[in-house]
PDB file of N, CA and C in Angstrom:
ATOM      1  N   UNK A   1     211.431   8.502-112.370  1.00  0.00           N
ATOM      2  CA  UNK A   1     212.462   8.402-111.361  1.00  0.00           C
ATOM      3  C   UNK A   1     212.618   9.772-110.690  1.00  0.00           C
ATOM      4  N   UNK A   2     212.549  10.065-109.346  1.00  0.00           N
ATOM      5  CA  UNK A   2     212.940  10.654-108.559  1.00  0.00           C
ATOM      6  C   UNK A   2     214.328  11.315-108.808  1.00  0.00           C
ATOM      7  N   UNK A   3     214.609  12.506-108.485  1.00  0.00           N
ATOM      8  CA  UNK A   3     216.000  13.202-108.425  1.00  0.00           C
ATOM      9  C   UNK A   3     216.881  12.262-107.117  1.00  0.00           C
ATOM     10  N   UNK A   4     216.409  11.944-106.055  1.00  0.00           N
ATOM     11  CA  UNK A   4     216.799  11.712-105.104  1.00  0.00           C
ATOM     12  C   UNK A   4     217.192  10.273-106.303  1.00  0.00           C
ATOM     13  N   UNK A   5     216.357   9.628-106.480  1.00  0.00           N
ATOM     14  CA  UNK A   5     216.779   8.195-106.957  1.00  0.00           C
ATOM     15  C   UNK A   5     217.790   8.101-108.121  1.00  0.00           C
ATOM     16  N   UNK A   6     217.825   9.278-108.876  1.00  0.00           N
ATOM     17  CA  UNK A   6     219.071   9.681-109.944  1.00  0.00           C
ATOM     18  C   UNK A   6     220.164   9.898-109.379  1.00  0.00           C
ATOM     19  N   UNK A   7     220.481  10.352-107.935  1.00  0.00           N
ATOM     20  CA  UNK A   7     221.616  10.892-107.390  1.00  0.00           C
ATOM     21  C   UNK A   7     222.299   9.332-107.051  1.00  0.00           C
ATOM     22  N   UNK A   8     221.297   8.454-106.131  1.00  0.00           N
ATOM     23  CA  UNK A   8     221.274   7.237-105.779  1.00  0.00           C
ATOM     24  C   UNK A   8     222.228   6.469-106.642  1.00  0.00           C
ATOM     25  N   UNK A   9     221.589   6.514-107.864  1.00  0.00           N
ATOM     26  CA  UNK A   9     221.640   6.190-108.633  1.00  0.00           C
ATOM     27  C   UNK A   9     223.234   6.229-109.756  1.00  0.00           C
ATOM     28  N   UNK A  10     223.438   6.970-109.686  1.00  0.00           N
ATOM     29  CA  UNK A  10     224.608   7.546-110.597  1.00  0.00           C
ATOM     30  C   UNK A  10     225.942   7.678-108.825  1.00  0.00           C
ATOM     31  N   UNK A  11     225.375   8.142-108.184  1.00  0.00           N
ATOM     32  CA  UNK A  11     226.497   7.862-107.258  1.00  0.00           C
ATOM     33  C   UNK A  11     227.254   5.968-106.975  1.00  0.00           C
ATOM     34  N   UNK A  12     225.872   5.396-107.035  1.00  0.00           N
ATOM     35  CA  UNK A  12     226.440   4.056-106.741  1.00  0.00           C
ATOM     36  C   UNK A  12     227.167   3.573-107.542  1.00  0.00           C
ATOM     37  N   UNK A  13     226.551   3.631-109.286  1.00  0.00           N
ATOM     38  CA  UNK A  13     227.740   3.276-110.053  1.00  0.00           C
ATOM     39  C   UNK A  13     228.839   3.895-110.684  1.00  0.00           C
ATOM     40  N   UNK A  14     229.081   5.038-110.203  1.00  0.00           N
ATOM     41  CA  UNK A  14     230.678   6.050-110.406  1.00  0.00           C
ATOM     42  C   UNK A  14     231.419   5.353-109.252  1.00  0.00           C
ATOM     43  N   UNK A  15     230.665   5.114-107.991  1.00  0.00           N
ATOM     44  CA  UNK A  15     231.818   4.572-107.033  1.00  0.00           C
ATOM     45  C   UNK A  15     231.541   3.794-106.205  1.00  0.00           C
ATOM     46  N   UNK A  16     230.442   3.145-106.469  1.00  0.00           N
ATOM     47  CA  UNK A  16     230.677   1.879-105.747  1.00  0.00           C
ATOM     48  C   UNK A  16     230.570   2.082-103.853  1.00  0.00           C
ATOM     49  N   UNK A  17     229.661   2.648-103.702  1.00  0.00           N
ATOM     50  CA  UNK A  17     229.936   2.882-102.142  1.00  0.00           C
ATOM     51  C   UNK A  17     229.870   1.917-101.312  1.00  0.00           C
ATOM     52  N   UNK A  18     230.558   1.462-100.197  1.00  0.00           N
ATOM     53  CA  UNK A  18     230.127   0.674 -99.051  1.00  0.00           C
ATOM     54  C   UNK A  18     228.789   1.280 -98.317  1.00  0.00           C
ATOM     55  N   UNK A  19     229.012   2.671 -98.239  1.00  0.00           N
ATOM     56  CA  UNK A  19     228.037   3.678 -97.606  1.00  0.00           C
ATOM     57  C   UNK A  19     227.560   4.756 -98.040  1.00  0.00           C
ATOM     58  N   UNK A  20     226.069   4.610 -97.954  1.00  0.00           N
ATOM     59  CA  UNK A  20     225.366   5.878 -99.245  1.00  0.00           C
ATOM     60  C   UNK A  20     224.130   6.179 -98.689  1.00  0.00           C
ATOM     61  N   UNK A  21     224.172   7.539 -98.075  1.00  0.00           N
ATOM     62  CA  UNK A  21     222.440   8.381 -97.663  1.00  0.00           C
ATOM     63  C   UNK A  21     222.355   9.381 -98.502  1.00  0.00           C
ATOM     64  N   UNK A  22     221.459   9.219 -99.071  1.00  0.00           N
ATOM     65  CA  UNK A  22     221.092  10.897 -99.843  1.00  0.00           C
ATOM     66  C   UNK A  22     219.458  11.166 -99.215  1.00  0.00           C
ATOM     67  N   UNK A  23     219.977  12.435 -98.761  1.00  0.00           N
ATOM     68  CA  UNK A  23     218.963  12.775 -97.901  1.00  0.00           C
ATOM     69  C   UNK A  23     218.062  14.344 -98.537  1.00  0.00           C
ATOM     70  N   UNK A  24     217.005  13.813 -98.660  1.00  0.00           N
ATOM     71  CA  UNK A  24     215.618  15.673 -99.833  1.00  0.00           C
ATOM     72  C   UNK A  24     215.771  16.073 -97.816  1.00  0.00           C
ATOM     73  N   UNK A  25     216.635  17.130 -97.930  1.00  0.00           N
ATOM     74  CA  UNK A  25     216.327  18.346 -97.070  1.00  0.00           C
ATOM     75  C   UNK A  25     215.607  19.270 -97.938  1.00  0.00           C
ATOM     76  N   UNK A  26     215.242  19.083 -98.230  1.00  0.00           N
ATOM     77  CA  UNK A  26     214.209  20.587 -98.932  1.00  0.00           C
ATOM     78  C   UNK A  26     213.133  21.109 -98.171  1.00  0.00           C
ATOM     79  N   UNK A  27     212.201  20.572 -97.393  1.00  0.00           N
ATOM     80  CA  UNK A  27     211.683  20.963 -96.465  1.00  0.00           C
ATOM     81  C   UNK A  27     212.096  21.412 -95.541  1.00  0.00           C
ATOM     82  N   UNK A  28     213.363  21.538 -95.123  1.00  0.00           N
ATOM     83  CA  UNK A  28     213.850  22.159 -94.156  1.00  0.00           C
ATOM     84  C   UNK A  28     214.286  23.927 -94.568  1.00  0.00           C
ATOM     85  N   UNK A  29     214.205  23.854 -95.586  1.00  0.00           N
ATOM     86  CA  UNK A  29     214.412  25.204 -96.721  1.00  0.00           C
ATOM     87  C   UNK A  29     213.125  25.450 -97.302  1.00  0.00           C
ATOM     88  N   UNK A  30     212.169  25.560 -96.880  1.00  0.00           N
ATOM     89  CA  UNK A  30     210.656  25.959 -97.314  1.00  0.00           C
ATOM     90  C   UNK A  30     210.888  27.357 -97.296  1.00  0.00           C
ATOM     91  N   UNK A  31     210.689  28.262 -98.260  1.00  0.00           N
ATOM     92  CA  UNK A  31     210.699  30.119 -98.384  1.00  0.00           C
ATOM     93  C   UNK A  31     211.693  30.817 -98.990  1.00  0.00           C
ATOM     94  N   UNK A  32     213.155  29.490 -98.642  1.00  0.00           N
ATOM     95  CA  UNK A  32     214.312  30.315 -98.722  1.00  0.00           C
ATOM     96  C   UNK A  32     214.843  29.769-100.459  1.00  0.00           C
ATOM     97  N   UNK A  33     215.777  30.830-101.226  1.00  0.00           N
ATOM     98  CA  UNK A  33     216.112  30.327-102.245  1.00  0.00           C
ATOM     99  C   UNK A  33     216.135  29.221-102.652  1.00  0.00           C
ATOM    100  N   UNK A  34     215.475  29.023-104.085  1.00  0.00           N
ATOM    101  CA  UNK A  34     216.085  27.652-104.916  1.00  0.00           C
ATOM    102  C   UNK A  34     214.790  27.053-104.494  1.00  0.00           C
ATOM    103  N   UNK A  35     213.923  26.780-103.033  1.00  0.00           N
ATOM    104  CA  UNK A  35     212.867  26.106-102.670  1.00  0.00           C
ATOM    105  C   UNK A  35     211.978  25.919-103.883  1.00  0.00           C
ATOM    106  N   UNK A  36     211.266  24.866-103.873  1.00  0.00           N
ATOM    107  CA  UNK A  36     210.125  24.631-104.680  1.00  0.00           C
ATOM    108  C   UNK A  36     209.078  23.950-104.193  1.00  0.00           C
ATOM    109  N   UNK A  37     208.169  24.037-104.437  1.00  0.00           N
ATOM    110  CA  UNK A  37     206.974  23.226-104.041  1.00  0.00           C
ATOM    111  C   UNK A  37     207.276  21.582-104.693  1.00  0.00           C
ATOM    112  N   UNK A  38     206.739  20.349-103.693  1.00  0.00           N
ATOM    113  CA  UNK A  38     207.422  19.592-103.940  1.00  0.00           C
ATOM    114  C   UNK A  38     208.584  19.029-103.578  1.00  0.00           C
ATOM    115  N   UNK A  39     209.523  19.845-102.862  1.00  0.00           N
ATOM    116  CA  UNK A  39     210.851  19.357-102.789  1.00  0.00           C
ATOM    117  C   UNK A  39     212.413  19.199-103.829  1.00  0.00           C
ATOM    118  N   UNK A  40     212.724  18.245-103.389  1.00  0.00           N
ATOM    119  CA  UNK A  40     213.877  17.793-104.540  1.00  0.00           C
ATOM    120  C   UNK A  40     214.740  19.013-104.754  1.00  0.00           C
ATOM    121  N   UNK A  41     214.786  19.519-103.765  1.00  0.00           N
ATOM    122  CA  UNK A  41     215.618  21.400-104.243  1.00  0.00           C
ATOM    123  C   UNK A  41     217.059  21.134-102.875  1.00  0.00           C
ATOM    124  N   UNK A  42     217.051  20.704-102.352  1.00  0.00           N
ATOM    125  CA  UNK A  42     217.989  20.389-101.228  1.00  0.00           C
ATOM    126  C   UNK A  42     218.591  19.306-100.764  1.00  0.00           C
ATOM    127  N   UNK A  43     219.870  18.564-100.937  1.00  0.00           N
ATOM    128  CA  UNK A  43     220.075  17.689-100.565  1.00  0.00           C
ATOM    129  C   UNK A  43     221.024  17.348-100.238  1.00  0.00           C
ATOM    130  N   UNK A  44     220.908  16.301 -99.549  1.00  0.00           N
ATOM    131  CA  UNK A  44     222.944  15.911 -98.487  1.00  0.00           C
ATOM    132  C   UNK A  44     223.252  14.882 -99.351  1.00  0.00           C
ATOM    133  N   UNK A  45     224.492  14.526 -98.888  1.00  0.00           N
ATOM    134  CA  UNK A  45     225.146  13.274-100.046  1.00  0.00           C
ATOM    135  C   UNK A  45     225.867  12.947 -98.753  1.00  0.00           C
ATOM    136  N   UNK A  46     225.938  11.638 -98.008  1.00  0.00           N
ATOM    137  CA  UNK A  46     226.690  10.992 -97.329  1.00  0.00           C
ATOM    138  C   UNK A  46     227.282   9.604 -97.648  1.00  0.00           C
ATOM    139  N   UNK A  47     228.808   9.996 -98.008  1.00  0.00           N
ATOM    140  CA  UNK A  47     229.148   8.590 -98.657  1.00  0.00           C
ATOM    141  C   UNK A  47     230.259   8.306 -98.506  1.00  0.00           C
ATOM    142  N   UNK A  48     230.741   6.777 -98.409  1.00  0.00           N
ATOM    143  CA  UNK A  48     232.108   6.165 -98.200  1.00  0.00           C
ATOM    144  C   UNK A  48     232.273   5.479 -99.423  1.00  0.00           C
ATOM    145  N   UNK A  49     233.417   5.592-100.229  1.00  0.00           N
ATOM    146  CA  UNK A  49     233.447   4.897-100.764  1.00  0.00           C
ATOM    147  C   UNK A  49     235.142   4.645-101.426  1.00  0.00           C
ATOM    148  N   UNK A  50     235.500   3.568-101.509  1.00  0.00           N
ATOM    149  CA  UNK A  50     237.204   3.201-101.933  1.00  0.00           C
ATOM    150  C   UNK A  50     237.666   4.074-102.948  1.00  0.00           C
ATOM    151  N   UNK A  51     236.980   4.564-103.989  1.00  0.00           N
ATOM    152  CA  UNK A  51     237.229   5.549-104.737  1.00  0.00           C
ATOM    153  C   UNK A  51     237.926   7.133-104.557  1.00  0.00           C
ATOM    154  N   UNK A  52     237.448   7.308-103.139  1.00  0.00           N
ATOM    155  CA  UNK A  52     237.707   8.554-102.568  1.00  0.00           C
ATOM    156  C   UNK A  52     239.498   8.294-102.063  1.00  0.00           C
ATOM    157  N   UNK A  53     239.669   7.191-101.819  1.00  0.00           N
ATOM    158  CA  UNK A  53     241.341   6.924-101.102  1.00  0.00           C
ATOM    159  C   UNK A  53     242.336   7.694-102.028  1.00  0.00           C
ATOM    160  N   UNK A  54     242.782   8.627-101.671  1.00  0.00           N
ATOM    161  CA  UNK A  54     244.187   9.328-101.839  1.00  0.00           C
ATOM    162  C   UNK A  54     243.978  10.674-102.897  1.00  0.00           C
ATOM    163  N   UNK A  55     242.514  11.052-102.249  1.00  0.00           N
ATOM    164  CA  UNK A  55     241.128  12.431-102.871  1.00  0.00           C
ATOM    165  C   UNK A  55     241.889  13.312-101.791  1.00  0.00           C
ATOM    166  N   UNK A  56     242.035  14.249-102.221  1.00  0.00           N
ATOM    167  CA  UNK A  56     241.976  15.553-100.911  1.00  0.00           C
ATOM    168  C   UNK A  56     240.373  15.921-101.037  1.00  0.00           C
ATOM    169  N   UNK A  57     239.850  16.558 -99.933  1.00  0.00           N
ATOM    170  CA  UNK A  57     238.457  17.132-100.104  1.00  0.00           C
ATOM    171  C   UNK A  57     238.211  17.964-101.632  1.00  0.00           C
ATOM    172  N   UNK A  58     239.087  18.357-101.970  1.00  0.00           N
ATOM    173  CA  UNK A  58     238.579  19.298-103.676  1.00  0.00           C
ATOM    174  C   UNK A  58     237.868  18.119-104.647  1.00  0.00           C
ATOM    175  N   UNK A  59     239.242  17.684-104.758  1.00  0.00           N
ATOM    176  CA  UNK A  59     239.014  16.659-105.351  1.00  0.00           C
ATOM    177  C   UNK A  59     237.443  15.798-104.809  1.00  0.00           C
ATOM    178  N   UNK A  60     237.192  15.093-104.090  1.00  0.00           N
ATOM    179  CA  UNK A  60     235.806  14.483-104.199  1.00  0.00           C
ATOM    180  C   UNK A  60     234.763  15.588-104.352  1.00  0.00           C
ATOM    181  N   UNK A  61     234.688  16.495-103.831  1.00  0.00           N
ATOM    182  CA  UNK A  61     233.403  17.407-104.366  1.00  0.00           C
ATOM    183  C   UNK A  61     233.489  17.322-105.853  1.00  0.00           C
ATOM    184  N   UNK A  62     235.093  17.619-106.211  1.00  0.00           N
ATOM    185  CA  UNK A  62     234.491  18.152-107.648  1.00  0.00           C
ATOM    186  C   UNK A  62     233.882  16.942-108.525  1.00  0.00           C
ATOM    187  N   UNK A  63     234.786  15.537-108.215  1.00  0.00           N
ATOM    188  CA  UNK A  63     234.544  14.280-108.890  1.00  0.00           C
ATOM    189  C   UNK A  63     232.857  14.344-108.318  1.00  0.00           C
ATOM    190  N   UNK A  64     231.810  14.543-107.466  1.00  0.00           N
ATOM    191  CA  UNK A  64     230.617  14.416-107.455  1.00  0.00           C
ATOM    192  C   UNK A  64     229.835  15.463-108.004  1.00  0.00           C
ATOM    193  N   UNK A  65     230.101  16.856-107.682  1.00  0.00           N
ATOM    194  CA  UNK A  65     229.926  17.996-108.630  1.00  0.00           C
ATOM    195  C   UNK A  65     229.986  17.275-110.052  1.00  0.00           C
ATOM    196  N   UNK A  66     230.890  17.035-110.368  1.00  0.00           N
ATOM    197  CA  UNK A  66     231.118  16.796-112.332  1.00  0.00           C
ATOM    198  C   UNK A  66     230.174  15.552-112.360  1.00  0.00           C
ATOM    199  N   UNK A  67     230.160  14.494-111.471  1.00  0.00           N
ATOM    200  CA  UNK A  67     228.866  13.591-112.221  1.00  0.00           C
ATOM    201  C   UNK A  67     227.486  13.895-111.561  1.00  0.00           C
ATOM    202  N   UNK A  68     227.261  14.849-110.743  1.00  0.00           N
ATOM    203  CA  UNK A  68     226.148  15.133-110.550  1.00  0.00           C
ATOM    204  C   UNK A  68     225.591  17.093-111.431  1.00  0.00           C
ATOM    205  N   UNK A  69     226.257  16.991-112.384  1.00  0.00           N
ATOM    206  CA  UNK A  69     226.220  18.252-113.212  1.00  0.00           C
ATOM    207  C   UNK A  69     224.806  18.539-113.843  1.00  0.00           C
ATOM    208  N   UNK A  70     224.193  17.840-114.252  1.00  0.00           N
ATOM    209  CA  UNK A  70     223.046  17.759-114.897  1.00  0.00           C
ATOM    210  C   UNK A  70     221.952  18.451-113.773  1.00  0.00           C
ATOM    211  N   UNK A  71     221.740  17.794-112.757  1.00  0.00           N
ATOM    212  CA  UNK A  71     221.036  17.896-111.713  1.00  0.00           C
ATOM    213  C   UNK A  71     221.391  18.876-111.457  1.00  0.00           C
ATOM    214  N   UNK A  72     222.578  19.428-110.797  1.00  0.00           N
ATOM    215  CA  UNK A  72     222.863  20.601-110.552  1.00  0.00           C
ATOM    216  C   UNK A  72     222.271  21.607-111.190  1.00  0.00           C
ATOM    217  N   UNK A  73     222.623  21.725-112.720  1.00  0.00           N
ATOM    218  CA  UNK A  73     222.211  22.646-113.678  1.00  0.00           C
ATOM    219  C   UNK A  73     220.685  22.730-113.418  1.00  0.00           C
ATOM    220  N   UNK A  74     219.913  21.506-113.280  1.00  0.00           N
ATOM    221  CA  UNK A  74     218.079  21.732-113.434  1.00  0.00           C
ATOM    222  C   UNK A  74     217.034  22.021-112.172  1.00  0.00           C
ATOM    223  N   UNK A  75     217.628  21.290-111.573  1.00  0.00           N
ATOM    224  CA  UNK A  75     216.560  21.554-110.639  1.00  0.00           C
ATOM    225  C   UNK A  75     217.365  21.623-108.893  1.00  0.00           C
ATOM    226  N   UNK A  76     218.948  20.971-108.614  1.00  0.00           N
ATOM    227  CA  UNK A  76     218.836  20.516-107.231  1.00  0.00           C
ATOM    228  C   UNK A  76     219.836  22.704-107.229  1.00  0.00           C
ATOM    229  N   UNK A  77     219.244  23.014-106.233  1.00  0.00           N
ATOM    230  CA  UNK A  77     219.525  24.328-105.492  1.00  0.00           C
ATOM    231  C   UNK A  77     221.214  24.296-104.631  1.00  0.00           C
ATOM    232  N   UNK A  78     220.539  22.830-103.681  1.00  0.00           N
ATOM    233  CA  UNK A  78     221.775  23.162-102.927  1.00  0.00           C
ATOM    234  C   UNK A  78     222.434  21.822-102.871  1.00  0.00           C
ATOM    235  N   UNK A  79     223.700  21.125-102.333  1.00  0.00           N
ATOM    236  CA  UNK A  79     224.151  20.041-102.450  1.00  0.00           C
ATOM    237  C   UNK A  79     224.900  20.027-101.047  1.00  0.00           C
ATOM    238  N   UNK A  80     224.828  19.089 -99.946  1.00  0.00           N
ATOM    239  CA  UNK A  80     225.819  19.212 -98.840  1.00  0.00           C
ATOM    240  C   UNK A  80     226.675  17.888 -98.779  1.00  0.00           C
ATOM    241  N   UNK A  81     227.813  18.109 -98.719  1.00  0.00           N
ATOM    242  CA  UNK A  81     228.152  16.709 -98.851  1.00  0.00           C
ATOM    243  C   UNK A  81     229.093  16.085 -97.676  1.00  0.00           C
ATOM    244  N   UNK A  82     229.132  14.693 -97.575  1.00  0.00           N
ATOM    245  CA  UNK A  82     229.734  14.697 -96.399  1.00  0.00           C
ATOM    246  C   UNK A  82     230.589  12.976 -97.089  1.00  0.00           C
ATOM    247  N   UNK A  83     231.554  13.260 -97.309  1.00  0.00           N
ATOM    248  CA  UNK A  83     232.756  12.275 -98.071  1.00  0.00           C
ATOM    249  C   UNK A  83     234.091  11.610 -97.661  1.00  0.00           C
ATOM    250  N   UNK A  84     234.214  10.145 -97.345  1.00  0.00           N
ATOM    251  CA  UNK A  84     235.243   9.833 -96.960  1.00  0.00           C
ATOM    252  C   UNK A  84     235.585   8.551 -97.536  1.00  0.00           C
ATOM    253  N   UNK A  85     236.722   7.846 -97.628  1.00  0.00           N
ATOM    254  CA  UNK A  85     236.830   6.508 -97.751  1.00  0.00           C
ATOM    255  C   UNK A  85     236.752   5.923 -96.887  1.00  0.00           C
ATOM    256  N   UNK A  86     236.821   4.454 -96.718  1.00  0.00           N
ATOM    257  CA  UNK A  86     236.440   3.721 -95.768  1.00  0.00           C
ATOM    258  C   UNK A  86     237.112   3.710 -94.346  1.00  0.00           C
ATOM    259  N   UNK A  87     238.850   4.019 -94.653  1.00  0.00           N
ATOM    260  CA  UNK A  87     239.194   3.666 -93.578  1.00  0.00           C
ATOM    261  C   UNK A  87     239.220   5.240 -93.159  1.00  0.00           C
ATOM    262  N   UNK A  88     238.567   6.023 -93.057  1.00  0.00           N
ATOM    263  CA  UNK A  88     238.972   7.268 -92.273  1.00  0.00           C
ATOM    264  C   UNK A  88     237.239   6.949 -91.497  1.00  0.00           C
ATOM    265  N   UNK A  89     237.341   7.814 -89.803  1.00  0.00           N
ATOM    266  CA  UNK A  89     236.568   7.798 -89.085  1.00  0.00           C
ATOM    267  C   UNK A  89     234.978   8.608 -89.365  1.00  0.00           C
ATOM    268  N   UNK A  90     234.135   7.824 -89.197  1.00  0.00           N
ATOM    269  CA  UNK A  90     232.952   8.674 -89.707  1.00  0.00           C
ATOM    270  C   UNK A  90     232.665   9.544 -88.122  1.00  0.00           C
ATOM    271  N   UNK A  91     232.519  11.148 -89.152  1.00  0.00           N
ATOM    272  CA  UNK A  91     232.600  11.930 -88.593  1.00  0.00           C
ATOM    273  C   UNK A  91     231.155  11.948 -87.474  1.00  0.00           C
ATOM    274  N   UNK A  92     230.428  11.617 -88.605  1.00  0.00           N
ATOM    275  CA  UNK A  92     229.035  11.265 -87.648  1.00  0.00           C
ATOM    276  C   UNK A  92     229.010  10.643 -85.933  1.00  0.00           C
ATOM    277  N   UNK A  93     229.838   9.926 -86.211  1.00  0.00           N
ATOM    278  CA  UNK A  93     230.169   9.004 -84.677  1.00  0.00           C
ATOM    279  C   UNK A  93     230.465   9.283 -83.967  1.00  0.00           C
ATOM    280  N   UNK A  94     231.517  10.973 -83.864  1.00  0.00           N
ATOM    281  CA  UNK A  94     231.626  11.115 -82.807  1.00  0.00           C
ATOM    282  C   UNK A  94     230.550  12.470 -82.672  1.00  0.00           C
ATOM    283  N   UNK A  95     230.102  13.090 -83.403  1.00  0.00           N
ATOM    284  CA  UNK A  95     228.848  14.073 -82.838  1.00  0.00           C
ATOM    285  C   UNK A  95     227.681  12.821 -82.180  1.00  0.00           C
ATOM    286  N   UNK A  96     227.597  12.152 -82.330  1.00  0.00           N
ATOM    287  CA  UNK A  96     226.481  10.668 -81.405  1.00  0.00           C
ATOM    288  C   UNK A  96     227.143  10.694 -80.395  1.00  0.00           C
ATOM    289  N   UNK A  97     228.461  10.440 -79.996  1.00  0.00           N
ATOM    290  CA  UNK A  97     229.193   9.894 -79.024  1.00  0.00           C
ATOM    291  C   UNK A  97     229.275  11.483 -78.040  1.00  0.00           C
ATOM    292  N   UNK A  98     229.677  12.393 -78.455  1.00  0.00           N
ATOM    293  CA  UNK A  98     229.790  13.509 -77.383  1.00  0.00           C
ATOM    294  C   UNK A  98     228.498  14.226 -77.421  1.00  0.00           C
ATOM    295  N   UNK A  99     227.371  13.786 -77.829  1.00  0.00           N
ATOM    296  CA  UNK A  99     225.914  14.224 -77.446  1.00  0.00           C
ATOM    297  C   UNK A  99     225.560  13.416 -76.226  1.00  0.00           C
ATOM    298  N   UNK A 100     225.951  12.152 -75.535  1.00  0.00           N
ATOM    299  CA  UNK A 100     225.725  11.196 -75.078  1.00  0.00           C
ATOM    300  C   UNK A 100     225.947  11.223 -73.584  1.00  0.00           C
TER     301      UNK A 100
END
């Protein structure tokens, strides 16, 4: 199994997302710290999920920080995350919408 597919993986069943991208940026970090040949050293976390409702931002990093600890510790470098519950606006939509 893939790191990417462990993150997948353990994110879906801690919370159940409606909405879940985990994205290996690691190639986009080729040279710079943490990089490895291979990949799996960089990655985004984009997720909605009911779990997050009545989270301030600390709070969900750390609740994904603490179940993504392992990974952290071995091999993933960097983590970007981008976290909301369902009913708040995905932020994504409007960087699409005022590129347009």
């Amino acid at each position: 199994m893939t790191t990417k597919d462990t993150i997948t993986a353990k994110l879906t069943t801690a919370f159940d997302p409606e909405f879940l991208n985990v994205i290996d940026e690691s190639e986009n970090h080729r040279g710079h710290g943490g990089w490895r040949e291979g990949g799996e050293t960089h990655f985004r976390v984009q997720i909605s999920a009911k779990a997050f409702e009545g989270m301030n931002r600390v709070a969900r990093h750390r609740a994904i920080n603490d179940l993504l600890r392992e990974e952290l510790d071995r091999s993933v470098h960097a983590l970007a995350l981008e976290i909301r519950s369902p009913d708040e606006p995905d932020p994504r939509a409007a960087r699409v919408s005022d590129s347009a």
